[in-house]
N, C-alpha and C. Protein backbone atom coordinates (compact mmCIF):
# COMPACT_ATOMS: atom_id res chain seq x y z
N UNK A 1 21.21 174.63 233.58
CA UNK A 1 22.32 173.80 233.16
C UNK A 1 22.13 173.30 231.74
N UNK A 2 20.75 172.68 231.12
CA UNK A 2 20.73 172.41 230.26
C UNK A 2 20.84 173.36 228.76
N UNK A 3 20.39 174.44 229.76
CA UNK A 3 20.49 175.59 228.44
C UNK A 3 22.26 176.10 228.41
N UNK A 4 23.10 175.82 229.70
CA UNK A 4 24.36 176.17 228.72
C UNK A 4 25.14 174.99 228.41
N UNK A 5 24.71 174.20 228.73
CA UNK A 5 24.84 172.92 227.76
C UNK A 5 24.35 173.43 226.23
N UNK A 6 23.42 173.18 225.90
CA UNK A 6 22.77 173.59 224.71
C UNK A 6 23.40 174.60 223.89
N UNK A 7 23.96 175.84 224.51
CA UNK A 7 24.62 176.79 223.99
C UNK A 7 26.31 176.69 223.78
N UNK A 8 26.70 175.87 224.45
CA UNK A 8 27.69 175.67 224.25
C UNK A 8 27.93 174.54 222.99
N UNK A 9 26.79 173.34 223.24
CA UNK A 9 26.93 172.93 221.76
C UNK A 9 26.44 173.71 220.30
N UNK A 10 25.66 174.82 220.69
CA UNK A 10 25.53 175.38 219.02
C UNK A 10 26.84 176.33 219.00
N UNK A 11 27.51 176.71 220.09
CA UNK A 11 28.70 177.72 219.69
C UNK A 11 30.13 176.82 219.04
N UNK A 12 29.89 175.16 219.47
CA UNK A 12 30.78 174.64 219.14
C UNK A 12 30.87 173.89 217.81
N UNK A 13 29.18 173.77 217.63
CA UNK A 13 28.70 173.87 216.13
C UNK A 13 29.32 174.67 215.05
N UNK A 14 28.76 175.81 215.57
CA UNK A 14 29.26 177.28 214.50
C UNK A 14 30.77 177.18 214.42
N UNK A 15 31.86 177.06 215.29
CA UNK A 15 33.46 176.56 215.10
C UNK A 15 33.19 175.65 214.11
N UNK A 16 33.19 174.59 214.31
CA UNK A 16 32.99 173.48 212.87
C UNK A 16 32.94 173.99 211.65
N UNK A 17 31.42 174.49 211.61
CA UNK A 17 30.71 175.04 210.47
C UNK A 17 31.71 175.97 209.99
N UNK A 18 32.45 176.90 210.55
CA UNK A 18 33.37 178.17 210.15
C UNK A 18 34.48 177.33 209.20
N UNK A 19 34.88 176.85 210.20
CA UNK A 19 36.34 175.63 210.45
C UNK A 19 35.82 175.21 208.91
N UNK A 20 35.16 174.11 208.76
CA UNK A 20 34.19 173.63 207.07
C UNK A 20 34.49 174.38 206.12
N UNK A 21 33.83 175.71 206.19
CA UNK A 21 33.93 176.96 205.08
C UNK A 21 34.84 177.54 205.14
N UNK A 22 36.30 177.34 205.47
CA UNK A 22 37.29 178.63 205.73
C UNK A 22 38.31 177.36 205.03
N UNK A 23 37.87 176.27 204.96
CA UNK A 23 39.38 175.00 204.02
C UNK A 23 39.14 174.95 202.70
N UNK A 24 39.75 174.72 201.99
CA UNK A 24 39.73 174.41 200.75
C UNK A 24 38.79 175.02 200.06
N UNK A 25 38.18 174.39 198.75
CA UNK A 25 37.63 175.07 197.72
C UNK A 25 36.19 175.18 197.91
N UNK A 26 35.65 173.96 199.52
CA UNK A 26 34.55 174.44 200.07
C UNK A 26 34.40 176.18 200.04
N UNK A 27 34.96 176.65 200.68
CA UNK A 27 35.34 178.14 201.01
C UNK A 27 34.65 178.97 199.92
N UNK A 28 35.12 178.87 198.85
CA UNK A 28 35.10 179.70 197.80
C UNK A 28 34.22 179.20 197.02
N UNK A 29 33.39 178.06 196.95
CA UNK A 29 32.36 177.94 196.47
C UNK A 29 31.61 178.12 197.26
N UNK A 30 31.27 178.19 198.09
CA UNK A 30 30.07 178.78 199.25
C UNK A 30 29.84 180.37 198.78
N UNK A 31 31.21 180.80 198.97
CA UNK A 31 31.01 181.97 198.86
C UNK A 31 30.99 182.90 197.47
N UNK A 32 31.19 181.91 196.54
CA UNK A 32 31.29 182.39 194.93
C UNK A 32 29.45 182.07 194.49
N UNK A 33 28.66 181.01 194.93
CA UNK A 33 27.51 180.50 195.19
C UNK A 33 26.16 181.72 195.51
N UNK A 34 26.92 182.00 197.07
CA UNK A 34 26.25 183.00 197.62
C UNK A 34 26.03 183.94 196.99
N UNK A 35 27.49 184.81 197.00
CA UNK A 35 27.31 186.06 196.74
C UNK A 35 27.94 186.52 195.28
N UNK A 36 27.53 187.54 194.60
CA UNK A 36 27.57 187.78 193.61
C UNK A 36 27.75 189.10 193.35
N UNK A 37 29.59 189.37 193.89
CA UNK A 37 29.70 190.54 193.58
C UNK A 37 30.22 190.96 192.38
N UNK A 38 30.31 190.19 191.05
CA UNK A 38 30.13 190.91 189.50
C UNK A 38 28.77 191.16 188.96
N UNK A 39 27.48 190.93 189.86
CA UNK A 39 26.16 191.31 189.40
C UNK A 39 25.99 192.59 189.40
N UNK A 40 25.38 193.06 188.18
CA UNK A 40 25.08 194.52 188.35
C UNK A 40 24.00 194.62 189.28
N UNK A 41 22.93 193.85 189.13
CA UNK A 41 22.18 194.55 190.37
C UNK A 41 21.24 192.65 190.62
N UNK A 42 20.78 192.57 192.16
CA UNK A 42 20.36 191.77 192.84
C UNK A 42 18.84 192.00 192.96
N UNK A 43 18.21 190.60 193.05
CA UNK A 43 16.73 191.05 193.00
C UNK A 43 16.39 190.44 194.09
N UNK A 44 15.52 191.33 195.26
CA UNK A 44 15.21 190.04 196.04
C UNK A 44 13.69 189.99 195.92
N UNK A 45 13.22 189.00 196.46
CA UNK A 45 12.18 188.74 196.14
C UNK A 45 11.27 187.81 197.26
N UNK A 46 9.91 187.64 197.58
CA UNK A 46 9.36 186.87 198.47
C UNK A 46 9.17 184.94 198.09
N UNK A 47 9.56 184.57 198.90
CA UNK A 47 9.00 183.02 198.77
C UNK A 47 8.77 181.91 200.44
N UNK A 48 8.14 180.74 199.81
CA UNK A 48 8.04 180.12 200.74
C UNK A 48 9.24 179.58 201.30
N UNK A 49 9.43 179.39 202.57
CA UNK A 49 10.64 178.38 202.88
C UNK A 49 9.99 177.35 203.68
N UNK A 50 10.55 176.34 203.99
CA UNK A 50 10.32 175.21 204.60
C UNK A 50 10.52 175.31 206.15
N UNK A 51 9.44 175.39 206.62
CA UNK A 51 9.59 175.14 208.48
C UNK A 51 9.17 176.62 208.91
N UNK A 52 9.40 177.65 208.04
CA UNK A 52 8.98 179.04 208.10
C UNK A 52 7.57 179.25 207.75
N UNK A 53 6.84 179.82 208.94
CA UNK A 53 5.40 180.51 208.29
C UNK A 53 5.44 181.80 207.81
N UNK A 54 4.76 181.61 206.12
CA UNK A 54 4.73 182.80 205.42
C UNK A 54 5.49 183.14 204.47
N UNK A 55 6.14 184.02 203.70
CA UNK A 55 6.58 184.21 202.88
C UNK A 55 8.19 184.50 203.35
N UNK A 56 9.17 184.69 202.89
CA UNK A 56 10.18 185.32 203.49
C UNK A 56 11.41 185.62 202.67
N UNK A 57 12.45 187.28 202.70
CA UNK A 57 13.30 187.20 201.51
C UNK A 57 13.71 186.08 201.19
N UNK A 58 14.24 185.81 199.91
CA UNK A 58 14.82 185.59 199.08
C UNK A 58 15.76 186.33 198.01
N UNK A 59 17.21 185.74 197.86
CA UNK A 59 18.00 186.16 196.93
C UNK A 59 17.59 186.18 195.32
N UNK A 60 18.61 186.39 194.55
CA UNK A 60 18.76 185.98 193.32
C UNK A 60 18.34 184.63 192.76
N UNK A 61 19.01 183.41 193.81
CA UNK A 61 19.00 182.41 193.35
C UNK A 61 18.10 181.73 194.13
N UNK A 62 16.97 182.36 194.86
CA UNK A 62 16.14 182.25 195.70
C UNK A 62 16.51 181.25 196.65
N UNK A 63 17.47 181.53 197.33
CA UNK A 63 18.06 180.96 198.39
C UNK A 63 17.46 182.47 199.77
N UNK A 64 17.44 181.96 200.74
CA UNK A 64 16.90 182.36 201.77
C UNK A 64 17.84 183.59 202.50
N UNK A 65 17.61 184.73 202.47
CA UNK A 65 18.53 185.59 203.02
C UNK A 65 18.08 186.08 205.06
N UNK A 66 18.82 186.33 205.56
CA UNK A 66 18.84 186.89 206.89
C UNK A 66 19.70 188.31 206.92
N UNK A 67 18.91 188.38 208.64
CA UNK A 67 19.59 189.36 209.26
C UNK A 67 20.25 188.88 210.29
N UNK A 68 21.19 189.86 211.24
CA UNK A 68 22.33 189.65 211.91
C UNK A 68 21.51 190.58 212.97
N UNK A 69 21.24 189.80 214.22
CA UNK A 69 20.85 191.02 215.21
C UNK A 69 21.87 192.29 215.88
N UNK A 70 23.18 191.78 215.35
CA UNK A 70 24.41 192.07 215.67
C UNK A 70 24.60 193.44 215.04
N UNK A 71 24.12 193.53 213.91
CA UNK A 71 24.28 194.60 213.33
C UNK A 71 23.19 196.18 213.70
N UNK A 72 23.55 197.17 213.76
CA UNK A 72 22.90 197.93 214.41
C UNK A 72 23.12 199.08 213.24
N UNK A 73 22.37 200.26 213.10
CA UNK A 73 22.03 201.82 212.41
C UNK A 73 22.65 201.12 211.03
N UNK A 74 22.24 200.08 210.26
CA UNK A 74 22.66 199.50 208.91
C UNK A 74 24.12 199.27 208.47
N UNK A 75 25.06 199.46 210.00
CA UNK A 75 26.55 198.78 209.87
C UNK A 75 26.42 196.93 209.41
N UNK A 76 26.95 196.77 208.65
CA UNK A 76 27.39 195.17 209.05
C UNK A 76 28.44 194.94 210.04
N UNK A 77 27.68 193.81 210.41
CA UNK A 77 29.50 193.57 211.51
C UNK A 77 29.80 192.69 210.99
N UNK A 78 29.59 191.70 210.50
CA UNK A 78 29.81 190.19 210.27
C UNK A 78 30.58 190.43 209.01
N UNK A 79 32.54 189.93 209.63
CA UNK A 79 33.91 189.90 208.45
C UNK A 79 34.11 188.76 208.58
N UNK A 80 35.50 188.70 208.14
CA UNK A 80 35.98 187.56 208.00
C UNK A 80 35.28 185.84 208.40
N UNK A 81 35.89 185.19 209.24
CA UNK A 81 35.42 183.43 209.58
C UNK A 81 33.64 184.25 209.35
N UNK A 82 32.95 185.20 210.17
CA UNK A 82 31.64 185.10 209.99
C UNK A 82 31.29 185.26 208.21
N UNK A 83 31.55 186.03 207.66
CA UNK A 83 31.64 186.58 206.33
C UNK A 83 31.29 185.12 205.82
N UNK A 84 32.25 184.18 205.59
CA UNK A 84 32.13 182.91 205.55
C UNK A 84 30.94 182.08 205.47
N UNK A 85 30.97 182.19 206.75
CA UNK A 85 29.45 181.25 206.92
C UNK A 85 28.35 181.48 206.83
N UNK A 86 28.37 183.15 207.30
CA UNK A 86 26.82 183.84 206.54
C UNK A 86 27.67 185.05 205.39
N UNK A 87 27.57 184.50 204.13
CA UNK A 87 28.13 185.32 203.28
C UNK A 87 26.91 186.61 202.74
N UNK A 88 27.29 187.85 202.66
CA UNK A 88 26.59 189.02 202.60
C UNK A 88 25.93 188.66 201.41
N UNK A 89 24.95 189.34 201.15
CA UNK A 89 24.56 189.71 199.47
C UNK A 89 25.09 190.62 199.14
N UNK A 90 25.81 190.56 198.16
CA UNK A 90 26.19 191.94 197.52
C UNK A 90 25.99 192.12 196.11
N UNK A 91 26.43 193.62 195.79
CA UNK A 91 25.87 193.78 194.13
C UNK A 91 26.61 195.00 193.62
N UNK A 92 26.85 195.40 192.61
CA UNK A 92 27.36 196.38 192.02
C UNK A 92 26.80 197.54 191.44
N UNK A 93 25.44 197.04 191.60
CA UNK A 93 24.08 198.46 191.10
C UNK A 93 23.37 198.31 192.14
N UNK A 94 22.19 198.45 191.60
CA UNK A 94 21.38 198.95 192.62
C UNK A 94 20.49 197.65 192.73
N UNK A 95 19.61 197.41 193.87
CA UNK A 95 19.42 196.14 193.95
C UNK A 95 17.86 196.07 193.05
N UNK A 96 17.05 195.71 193.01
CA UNK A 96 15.71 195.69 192.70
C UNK A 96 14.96 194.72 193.51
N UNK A 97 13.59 195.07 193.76
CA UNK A 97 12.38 194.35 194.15
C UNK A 97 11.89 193.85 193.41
N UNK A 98 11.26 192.09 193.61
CA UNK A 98 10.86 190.92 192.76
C UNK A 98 9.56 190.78 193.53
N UNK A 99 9.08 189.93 193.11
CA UNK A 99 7.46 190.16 193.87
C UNK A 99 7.15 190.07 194.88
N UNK A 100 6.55 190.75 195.25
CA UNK A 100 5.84 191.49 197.14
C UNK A 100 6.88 192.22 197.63
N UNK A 101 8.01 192.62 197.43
CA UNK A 101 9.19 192.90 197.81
C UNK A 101 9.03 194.48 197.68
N UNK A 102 9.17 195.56 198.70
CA UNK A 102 8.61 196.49 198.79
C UNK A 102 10.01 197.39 198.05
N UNK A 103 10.17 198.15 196.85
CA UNK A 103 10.74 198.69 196.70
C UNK A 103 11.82 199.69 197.33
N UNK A 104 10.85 200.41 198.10
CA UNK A 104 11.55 201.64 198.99
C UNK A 104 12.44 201.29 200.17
N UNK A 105 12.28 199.88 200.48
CA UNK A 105 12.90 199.44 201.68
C UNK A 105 14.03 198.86 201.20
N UNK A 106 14.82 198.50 199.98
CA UNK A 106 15.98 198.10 199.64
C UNK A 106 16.70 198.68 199.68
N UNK A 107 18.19 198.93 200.03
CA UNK A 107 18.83 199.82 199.84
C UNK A 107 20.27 198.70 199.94
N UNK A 108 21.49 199.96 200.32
CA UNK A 108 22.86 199.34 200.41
C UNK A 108 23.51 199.83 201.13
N UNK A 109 24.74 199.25 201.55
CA UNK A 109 25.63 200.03 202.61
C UNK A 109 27.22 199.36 201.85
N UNK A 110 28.04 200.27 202.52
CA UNK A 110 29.30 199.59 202.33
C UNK A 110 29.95 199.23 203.10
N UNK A 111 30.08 198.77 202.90
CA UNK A 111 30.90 197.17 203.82
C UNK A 111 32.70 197.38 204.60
N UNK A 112 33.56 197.31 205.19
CA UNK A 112 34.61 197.65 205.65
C UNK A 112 35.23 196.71 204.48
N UNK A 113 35.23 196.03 203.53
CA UNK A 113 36.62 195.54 202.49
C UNK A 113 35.74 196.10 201.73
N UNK A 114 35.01 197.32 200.93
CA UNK A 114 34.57 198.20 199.80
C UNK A 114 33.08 197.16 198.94
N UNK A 115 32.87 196.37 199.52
CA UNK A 115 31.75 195.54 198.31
C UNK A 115 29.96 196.34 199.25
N UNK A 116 29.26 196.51 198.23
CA UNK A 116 28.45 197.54 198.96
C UNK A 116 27.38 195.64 198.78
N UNK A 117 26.97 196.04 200.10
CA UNK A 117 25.91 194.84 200.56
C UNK A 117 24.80 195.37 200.70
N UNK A 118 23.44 194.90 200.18
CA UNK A 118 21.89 194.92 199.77
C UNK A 118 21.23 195.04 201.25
N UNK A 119 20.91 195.67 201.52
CA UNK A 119 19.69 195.96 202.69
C UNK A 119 18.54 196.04 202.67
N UNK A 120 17.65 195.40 203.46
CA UNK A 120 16.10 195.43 203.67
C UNK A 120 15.53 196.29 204.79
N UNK A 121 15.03 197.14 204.68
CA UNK A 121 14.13 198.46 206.19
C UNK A 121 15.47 198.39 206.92
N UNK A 122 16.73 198.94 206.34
CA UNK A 122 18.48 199.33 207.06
C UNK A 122 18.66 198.00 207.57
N UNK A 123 18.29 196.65 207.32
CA UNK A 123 19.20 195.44 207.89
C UNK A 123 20.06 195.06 206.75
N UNK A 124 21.22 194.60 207.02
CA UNK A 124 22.54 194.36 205.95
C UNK A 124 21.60 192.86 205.95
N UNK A 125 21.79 192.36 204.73
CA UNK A 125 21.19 190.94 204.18
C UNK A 125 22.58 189.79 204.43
N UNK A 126 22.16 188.84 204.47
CA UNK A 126 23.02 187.71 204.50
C UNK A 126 22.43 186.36 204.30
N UNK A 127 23.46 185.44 203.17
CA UNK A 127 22.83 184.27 202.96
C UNK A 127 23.51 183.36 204.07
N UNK A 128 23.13 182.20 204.42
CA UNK A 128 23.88 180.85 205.09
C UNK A 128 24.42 179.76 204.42
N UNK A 129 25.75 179.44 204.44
CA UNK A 129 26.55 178.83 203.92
C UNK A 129 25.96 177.02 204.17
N UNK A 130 25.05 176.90 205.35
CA UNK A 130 24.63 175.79 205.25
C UNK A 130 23.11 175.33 204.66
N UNK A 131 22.65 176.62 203.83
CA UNK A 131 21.49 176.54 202.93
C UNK A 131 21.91 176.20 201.32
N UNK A 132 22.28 175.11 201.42
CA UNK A 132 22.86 174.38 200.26
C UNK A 132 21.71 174.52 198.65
N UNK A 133 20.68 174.67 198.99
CA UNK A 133 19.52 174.88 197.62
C UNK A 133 18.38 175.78 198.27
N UNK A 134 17.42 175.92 197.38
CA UNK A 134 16.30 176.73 197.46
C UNK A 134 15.46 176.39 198.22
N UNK A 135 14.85 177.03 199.05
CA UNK A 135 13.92 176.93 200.04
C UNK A 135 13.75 176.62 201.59
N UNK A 136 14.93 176.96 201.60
CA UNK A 136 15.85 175.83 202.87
C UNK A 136 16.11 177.42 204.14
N UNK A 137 16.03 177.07 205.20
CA UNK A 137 16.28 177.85 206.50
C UNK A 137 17.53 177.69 207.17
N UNK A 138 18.05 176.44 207.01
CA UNK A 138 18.69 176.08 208.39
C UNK A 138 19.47 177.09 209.40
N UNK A 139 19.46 178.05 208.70
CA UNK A 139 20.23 179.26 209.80
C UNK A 139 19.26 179.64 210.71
N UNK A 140 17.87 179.60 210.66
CA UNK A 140 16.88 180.36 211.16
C UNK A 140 17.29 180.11 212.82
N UNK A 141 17.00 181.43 213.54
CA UNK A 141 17.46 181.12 214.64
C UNK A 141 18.82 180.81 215.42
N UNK A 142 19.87 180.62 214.60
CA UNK A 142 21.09 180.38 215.06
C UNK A 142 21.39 181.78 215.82
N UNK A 143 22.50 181.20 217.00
CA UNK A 143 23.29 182.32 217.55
C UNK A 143 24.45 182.00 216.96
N UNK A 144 25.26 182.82 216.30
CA UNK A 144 26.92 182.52 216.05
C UNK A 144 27.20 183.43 216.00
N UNK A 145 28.41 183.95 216.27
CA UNK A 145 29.68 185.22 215.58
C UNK A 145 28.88 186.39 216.54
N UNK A 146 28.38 186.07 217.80
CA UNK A 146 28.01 187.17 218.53
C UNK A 146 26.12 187.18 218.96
N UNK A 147 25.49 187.11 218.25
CA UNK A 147 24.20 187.12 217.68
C UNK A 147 23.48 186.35 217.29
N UNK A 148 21.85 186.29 217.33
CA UNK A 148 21.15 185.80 216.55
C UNK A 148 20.98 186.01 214.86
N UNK A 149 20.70 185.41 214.48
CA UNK A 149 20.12 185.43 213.45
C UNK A 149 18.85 184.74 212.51
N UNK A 150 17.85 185.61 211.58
CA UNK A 150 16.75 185.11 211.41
C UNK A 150 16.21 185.51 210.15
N UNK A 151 15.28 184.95 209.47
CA UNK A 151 14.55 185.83 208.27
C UNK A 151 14.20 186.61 208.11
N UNK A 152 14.12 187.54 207.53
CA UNK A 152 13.72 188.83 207.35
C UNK A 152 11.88 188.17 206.06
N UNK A 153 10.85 189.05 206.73
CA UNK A 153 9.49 189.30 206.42
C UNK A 153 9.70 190.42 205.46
N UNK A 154 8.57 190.68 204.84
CA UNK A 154 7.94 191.50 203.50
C UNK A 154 8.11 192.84 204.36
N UNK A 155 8.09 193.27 205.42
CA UNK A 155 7.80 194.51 206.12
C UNK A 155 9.35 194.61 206.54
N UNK A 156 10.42 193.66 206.77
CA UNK A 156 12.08 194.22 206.80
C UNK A 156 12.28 193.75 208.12
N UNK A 157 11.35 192.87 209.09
CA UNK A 157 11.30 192.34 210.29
C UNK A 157 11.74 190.81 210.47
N UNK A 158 12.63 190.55 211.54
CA UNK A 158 12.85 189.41 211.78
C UNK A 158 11.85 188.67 212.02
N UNK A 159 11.84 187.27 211.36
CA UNK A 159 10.91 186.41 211.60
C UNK A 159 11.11 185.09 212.98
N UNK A 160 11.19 185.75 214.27
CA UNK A 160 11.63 184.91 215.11
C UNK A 160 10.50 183.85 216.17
């Protein structure tokens, strides 16, 4: 009982949180913030985060990127209201590796509205709209929009 209690308040969480990022100019600064699709190319790179053991991606703006367990053979699933709240990384070249960040495992996919999104060992990357500055998790672990979601490690593995 207590656990769908529990689940029912983080699913009613994530409504909010969507609901938050989908009004006004919140919206588009989250997602102008996040993602950076006039960059020619994205670097990700390893760092510490807070509450996380170990190192774990990082974006451009070394904000904390995830994966979507949701996503499967390097499709993204996560559009629209999700798009939102975990906004993709994306880039217009090719991405590059920043330190410890294993070259060969970066790659890209394209996305169903044409913006090609940055991948780690075939997981589509995604930042969280409620990781407001650097070093910060708070998505770690969330279920929303179907799925878990979690950090991605130096090796392209969820950190759960």
């Amino acid at each position: 009982m207590a656990y769908r209690i529990a689940t029912a308040l983080a699913a009613a969480g994530t409504v909010l949180l969507a609901a938050a990022f989908t009004t006004g100019p919140t919206a588009a600064s989250a997602a102008a913030y996040h993602s950076s699709p006039a960059a020619a190319s994205a670097t990700v790179s390893l760092a510490a985060v807070s509450g996380i053991p170990g190192e774990v991606l990082v974006g451009s703006k070394l904000h904390t990127l995830y994966l979507f367990e949701a996503d499967t053979n390097g499709i993204s699933t996560c559009t629209g209201a999700c798009a939102t709240v975990w906004p993709p990384d994306t880039v217009t070249g090719a991405p590059s590796a920043g330190s410890g960040v294993n070259q060969a495992l970066l790659g890209t996919v394209t996305r169903s509205d044409g913006t090609t999104q940055v991948t780690y060992n075939h997981h589509p990357l995604y930042y969280f709209a409620g990781d407001t500055s650097a070093g910060t998790a708070n998505g770690q672990g969330l279920t929303s929009f179907g799925a878990a979601w979690f950090v991605v490690n130096a090796s392209g593995n969820a950190v759960s």
